[in-house]
C-alpha atoms as a PDB file:
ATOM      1  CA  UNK A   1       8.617  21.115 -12.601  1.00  0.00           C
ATOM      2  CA  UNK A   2       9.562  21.410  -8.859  1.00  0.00           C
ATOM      3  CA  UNK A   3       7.775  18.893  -6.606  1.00  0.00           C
ATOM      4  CA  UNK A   4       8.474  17.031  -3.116  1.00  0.00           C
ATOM      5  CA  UNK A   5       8.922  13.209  -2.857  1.00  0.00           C
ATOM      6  CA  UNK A   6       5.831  13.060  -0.660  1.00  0.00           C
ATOM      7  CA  UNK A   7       4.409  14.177  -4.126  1.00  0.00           C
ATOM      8  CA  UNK A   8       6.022  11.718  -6.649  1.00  0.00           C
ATOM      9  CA  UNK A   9       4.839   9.171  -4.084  1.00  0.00           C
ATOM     10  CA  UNK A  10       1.021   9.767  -3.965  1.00  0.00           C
ATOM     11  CA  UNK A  11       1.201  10.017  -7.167  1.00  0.00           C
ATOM     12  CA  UNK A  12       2.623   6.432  -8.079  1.00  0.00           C
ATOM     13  CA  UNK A  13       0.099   5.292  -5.858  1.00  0.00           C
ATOM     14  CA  UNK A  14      -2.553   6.617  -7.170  1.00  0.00           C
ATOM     15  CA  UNK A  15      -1.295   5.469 -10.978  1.00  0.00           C
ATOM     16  CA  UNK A  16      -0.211   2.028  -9.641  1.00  0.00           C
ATOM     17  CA  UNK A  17      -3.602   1.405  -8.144  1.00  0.00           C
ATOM     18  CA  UNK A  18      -4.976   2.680 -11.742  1.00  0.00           C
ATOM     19  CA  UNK A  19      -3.023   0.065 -13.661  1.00  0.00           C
ATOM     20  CA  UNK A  20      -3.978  -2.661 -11.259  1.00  0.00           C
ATOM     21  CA  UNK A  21      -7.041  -2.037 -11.638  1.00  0.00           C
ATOM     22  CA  UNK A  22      -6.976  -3.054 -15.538  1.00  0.00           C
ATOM     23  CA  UNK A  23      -4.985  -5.853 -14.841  1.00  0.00           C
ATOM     24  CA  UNK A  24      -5.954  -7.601 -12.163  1.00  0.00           C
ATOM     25  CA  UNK A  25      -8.740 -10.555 -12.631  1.00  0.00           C
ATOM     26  CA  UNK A  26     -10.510 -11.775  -9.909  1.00  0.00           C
ATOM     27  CA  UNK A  27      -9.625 -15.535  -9.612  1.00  0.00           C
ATOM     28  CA  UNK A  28     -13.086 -16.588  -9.341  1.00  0.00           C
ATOM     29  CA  UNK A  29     -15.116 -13.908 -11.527  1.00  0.00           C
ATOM     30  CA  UNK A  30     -16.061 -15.918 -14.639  1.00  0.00           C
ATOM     31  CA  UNK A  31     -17.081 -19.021 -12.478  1.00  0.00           C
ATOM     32  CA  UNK A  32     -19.027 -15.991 -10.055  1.00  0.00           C
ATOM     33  CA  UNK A  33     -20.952 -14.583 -13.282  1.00  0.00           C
ATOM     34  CA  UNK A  34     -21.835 -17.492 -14.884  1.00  0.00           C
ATOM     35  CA  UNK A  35     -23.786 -18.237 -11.374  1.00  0.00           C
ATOM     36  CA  UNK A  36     -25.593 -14.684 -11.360  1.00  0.00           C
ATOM     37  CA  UNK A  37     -28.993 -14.527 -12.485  1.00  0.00           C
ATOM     38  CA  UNK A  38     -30.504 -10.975 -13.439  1.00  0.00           C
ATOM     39  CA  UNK A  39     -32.196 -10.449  -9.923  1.00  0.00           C
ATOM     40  CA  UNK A  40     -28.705 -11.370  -7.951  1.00  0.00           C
ATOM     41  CA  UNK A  41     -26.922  -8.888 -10.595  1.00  0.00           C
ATOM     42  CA  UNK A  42     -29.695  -6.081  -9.704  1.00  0.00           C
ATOM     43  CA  UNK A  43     -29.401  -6.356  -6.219  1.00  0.00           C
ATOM     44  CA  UNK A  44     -25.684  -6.430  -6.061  1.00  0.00           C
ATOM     45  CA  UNK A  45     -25.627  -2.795  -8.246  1.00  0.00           C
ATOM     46  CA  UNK A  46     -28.205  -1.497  -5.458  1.00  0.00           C
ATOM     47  CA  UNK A  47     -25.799  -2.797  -2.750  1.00  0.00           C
ATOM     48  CA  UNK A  48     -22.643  -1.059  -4.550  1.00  0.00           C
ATOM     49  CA  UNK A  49     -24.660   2.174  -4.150  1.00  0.00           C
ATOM     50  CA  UNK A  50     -24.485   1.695  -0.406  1.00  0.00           C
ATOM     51  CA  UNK A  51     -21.419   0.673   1.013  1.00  0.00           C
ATOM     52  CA  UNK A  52     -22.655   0.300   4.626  1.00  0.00           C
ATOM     53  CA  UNK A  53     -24.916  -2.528   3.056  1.00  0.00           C
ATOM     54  CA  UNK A  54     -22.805  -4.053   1.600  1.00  0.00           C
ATOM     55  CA  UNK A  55     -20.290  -4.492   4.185  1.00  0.00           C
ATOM     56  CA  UNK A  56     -23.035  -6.085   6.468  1.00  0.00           C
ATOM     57  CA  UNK A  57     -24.001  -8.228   3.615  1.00  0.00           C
ATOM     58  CA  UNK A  58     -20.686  -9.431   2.977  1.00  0.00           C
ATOM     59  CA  UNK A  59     -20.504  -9.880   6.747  1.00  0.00           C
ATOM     60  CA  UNK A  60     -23.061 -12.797   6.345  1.00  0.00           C
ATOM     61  CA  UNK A  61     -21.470 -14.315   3.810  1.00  0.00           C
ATOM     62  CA  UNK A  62     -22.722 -12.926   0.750  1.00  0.00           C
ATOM     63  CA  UNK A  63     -20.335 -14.112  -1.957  1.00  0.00           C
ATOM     64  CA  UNK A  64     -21.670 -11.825  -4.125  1.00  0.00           C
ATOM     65  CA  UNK A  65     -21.274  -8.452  -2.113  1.00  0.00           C
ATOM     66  CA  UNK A  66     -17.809  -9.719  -0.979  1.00  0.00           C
ATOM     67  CA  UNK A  67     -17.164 -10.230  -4.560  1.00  0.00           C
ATOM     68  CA  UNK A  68     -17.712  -6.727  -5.248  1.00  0.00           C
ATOM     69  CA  UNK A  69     -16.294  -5.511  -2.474  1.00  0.00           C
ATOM     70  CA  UNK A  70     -12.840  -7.512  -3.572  1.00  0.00           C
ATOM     71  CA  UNK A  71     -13.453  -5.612  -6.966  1.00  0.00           C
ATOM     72  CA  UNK A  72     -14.264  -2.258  -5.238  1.00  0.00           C
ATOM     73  CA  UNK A  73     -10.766  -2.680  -3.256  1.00  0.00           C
ATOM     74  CA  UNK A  74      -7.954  -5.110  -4.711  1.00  0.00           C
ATOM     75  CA  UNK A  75      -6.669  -2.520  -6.995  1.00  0.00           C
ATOM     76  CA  UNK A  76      -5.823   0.274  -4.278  1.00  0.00           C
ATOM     77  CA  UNK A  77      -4.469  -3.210  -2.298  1.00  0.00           C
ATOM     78  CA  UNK A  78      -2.624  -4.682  -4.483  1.00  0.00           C
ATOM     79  CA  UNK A  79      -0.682  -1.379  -4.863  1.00  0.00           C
ATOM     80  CA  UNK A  80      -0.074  -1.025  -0.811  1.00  0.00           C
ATOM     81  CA  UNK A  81       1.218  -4.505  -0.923  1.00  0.00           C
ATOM     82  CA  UNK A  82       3.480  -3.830  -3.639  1.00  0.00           C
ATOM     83  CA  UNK A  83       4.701  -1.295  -2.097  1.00  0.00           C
ATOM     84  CA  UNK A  84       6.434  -3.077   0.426  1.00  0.00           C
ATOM     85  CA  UNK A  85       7.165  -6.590  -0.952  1.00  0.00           C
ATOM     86  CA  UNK A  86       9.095  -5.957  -4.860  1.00  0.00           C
ATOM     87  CA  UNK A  87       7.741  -9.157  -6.422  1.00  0.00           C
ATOM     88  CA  UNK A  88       4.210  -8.702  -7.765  1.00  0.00           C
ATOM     89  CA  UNK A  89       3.254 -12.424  -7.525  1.00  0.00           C
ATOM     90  CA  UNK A  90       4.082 -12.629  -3.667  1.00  0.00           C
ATOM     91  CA  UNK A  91       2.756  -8.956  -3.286  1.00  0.00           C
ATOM     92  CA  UNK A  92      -0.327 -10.599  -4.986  1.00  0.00           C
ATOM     93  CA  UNK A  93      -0.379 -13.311  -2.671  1.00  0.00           C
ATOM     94  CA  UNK A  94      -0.337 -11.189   0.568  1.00  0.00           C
ATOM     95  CA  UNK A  95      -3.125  -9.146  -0.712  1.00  0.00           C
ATOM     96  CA  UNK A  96      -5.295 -11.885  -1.295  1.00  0.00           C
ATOM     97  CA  UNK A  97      -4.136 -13.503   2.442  1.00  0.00           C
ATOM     98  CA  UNK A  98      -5.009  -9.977   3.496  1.00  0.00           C
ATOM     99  CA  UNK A  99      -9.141  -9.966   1.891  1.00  0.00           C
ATOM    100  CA  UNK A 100      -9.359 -13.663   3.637  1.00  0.00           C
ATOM    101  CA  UNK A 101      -8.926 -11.731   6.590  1.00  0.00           C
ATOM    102  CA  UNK A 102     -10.775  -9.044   5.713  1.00  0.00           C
ATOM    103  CA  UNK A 103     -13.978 -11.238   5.448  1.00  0.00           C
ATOM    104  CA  UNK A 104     -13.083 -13.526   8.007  1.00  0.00           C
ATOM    105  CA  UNK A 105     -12.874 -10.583  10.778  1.00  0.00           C
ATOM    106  CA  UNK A 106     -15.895  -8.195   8.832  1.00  0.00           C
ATOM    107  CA  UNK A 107     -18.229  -8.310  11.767  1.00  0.00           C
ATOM    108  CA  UNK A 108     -15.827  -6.698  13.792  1.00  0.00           C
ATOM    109  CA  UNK A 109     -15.768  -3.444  11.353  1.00  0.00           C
ATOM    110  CA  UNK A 110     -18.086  -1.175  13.468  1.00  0.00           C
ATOM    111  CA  UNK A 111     -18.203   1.447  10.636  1.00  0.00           C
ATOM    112  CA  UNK A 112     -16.125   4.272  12.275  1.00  0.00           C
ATOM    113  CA  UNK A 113     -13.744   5.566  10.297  1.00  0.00           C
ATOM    114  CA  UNK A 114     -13.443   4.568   6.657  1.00  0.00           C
ATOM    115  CA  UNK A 115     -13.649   1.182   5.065  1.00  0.00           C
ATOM    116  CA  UNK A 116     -10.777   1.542   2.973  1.00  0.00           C
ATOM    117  CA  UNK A 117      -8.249   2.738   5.791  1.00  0.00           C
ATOM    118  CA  UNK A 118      -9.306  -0.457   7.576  1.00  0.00           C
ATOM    119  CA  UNK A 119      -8.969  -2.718   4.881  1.00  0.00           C
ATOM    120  CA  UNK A 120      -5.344  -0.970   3.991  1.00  0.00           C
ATOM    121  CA  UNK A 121      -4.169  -1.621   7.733  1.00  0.00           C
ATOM    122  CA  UNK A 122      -4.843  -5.199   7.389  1.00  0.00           C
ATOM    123  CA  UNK A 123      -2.729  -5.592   4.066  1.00  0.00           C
ATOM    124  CA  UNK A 124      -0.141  -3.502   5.959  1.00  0.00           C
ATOM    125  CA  UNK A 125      -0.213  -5.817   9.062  1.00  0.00           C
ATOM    126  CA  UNK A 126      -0.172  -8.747   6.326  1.00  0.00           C
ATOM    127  CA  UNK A 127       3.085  -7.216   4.255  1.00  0.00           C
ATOM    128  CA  UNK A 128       5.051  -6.848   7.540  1.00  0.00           C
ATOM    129  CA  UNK A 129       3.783 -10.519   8.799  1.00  0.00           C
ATOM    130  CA  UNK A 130       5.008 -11.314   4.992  1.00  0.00           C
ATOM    131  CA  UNK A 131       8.599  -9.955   5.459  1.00  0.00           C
ATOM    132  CA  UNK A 132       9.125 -10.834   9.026  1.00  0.00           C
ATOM    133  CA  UNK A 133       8.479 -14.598   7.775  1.00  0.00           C
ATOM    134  CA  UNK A 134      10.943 -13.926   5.186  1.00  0.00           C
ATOM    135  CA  UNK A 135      13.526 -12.707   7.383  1.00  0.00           C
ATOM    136  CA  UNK A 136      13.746  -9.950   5.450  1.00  0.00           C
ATOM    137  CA  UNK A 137      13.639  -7.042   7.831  1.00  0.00           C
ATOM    138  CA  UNK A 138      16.809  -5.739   9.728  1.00  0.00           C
ATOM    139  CA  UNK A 139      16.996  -2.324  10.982  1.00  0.00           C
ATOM    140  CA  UNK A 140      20.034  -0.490  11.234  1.00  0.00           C
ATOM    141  CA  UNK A 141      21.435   0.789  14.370  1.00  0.00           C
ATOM    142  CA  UNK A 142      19.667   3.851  15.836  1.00  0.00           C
ATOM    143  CA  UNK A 143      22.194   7.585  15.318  1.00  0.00           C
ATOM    144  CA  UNK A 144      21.108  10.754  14.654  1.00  0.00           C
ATOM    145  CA  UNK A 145      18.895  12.193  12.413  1.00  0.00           C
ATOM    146  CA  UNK A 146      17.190  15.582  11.962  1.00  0.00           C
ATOM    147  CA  UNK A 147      13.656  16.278  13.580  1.00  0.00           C
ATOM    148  CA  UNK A 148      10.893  17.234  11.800  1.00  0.00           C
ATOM    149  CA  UNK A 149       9.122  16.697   8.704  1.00  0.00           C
ATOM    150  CA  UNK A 150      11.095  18.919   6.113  1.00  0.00           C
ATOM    151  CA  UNK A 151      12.731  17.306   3.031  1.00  0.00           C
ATOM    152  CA  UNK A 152      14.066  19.726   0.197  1.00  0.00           C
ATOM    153  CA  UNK A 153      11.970  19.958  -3.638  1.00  0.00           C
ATOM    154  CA  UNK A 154      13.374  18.550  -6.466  1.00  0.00           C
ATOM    155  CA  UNK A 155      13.733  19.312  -9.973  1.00  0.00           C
ATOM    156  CA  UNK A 156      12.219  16.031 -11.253  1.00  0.00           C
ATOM    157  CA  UNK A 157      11.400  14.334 -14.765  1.00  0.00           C
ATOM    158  CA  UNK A 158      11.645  11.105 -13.533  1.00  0.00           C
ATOM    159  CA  UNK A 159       8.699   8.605 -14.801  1.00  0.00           C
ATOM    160  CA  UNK A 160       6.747   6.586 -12.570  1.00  0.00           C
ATOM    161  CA  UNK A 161       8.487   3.148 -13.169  1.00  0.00           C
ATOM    162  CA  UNK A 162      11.794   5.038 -11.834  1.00  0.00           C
ATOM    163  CA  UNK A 163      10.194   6.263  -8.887  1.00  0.00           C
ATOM    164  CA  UNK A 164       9.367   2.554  -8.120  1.00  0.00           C
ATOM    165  CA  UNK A 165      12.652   1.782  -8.850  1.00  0.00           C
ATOM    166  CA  UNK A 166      13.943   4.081  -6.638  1.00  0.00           C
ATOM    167  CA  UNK A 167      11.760   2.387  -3.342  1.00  0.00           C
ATOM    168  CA  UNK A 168      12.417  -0.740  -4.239  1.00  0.00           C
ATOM    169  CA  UNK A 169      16.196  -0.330  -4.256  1.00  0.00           C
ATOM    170  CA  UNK A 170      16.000   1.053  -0.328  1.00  0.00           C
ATOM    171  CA  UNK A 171      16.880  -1.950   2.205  1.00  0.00           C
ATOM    172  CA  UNK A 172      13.480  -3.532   3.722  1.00  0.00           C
ATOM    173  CA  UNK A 173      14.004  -1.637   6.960  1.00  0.00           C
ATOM    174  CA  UNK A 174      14.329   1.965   5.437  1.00  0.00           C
ATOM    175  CA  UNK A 175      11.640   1.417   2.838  1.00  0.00           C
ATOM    176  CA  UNK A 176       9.228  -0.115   5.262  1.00  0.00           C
ATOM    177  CA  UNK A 177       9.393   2.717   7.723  1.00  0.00           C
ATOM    178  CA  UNK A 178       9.606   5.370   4.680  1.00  0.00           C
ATOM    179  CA  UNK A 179       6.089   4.048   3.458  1.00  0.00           C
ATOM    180  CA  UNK A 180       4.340   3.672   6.662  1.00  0.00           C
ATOM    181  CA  UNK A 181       5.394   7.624   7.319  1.00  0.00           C
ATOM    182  CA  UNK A 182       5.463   9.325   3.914  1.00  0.00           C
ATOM    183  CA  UNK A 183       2.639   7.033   1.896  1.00  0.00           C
ATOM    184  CA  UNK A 184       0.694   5.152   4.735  1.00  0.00           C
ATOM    185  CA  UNK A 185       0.349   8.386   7.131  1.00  0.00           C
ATOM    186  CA  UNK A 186       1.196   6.413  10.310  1.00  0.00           C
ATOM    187  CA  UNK A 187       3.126   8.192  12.968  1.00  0.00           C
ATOM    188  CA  UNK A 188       6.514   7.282  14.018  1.00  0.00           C
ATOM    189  CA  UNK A 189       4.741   5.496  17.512  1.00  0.00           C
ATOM    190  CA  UNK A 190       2.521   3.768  15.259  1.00  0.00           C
ATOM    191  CA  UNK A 191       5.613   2.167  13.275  1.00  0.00           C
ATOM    192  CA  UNK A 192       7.646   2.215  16.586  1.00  0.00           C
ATOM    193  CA  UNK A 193       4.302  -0.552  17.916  1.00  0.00           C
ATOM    194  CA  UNK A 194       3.703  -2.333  14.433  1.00  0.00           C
ATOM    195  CA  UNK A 195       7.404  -2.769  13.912  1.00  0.00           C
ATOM    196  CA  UNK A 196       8.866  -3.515  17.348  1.00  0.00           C
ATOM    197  CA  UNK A 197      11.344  -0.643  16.936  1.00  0.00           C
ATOM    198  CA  UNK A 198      11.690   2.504  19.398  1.00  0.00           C
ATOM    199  CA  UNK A 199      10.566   5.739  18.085  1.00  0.00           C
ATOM    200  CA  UNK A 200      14.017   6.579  17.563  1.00  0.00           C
ATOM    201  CA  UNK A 201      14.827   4.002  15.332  1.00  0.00           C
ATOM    202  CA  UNK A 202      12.134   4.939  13.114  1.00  0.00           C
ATOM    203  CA  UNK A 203      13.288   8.216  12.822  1.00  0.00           C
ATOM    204  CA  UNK A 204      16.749   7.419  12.084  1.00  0.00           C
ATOM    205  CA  UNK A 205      15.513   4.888   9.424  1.00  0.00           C
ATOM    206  CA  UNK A 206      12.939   7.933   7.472  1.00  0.00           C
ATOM    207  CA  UNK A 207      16.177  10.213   7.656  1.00  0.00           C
ATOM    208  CA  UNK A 208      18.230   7.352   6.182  1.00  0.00           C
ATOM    209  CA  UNK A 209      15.936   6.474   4.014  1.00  0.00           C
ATOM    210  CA  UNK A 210      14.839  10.396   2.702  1.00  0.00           C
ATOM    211  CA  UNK A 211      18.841  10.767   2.291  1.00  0.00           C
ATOM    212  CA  UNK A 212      19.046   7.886  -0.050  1.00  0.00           C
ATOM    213  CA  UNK A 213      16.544   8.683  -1.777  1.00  0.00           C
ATOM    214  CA  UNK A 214      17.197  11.868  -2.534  1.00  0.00           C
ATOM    215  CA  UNK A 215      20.826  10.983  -3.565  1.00  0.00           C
ATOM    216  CA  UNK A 216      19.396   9.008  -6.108  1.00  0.00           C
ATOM    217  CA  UNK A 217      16.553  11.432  -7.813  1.00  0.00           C
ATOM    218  CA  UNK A 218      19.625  14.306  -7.850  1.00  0.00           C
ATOM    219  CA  UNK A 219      21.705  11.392  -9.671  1.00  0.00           C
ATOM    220  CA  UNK A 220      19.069  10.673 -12.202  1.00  0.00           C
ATOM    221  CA  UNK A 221      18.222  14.061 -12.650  1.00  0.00           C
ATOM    222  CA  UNK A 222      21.692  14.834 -13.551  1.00  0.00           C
ATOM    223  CA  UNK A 223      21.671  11.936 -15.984  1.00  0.00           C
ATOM    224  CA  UNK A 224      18.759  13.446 -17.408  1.00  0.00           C
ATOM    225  CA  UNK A 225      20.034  16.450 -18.291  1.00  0.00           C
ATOM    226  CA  UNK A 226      23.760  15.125 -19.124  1.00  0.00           C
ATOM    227  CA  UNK A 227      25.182  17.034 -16.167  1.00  0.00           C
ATOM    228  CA  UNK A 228      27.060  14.052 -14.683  1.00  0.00           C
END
């Protein structure tokens, strides 16, 4: 089956946010449902039916429509997070730094655009705060690399955990800029601002980062089929 990396990516993300999603507890949910009486359950089912309601309830401090707005949300978050930091537990950690914010800043969601992309910018803001804390980001020099957004298909049988693999093993200043473009959507000026880089840079890192990554699927492809 012949498909792009764009491809392979959305569709780890979309199966990493489905795993987290039956793995991840909420710290506080047993202590949260033990509180709930049957009107306080009813009401927060009506408010998951509107999302605009309960994002202003959860604005004032409704633990129980931020609660399900956490559960709505931390799967699809945990994944973005994870995408950029490789240990689960800190990735974990700068998700859940990222929903303090969330709530802490709600009011100032004026409900254009979606939820969700605002929510995701935070934990992306969050990851690179993360990383930059770390020391953990270094950018190689700017050269040349090749303009536009084309990147050759693949013959791939490569399983998700690979693909992972594969991200992971990029250095933190290819990877970073490779998400933000190829996952995130954001365009090179965007990752030029966020990162402190020029738009140049963060061209030359995608190209880098495309080339390595590539190298890599061909080399496990050709394992695969036991053409090495």
């Amino acid at each position: 089956m012949t498909i792009s990396l764009l491809c392979i990516c959305c569709l780890l993300f979309n199966i990493l946010g489905n795993l987290y999603k039956l793995n991840y507890v909420f710290i506080n949910r047993k202590a949260s449902v033990r509180s709930q009486n049957l009107n306080q359950t009813m009401k927060v089912i009506q408010l998951h039916k509107n999302e605009t309601k309960l994002i202003q309830h959860a604005a004032k401090q409704n633990r129980d429509a931020q609660h399900v707005l956490y559960e709505l949300h931390a799967p699809k978050m945990l994944s973005v997070c994870r995408y950029y930091i490789k240990d689960v537990h800190q990735a974990e950690e700068v998700m859940l730094n990222g929903f303090f914010k969330v709530f802490k800043y709600l009011k100032s969601f004026k409900n254009e655009g979606s939820f969700e992309g605002w929510v995701r910018r935070i934990m992306v803001r969050e990851a690179i705060s993360y990383l930059r804390q770390q020391k953990n980001i270094e950018f190689a020099k700017e050269d040349a690399y090749l303009d536009g957004d084309s990147f050759n298909n693949i013959d791939s049988n490569i399983q998700v955990a690979e693909i992972q693999q594969l991200i992971d093993s990029l250095p933190e200043g290819y990877r970073m800029v490779f998400v933000m473009y190829a996952i995130e959507g954001y365009k090179h000026h965007e990752i030029a601002e966020l990162l402190k880089i020029s738009q140049g840079t963060s061209k030359s890192q995608l190209f880098k980062a495309r080339q390595m990554l590539q190298k890599k699927l061909i080399e496990l492809n050709n394992s695969s089929y036991g053409t090495n």
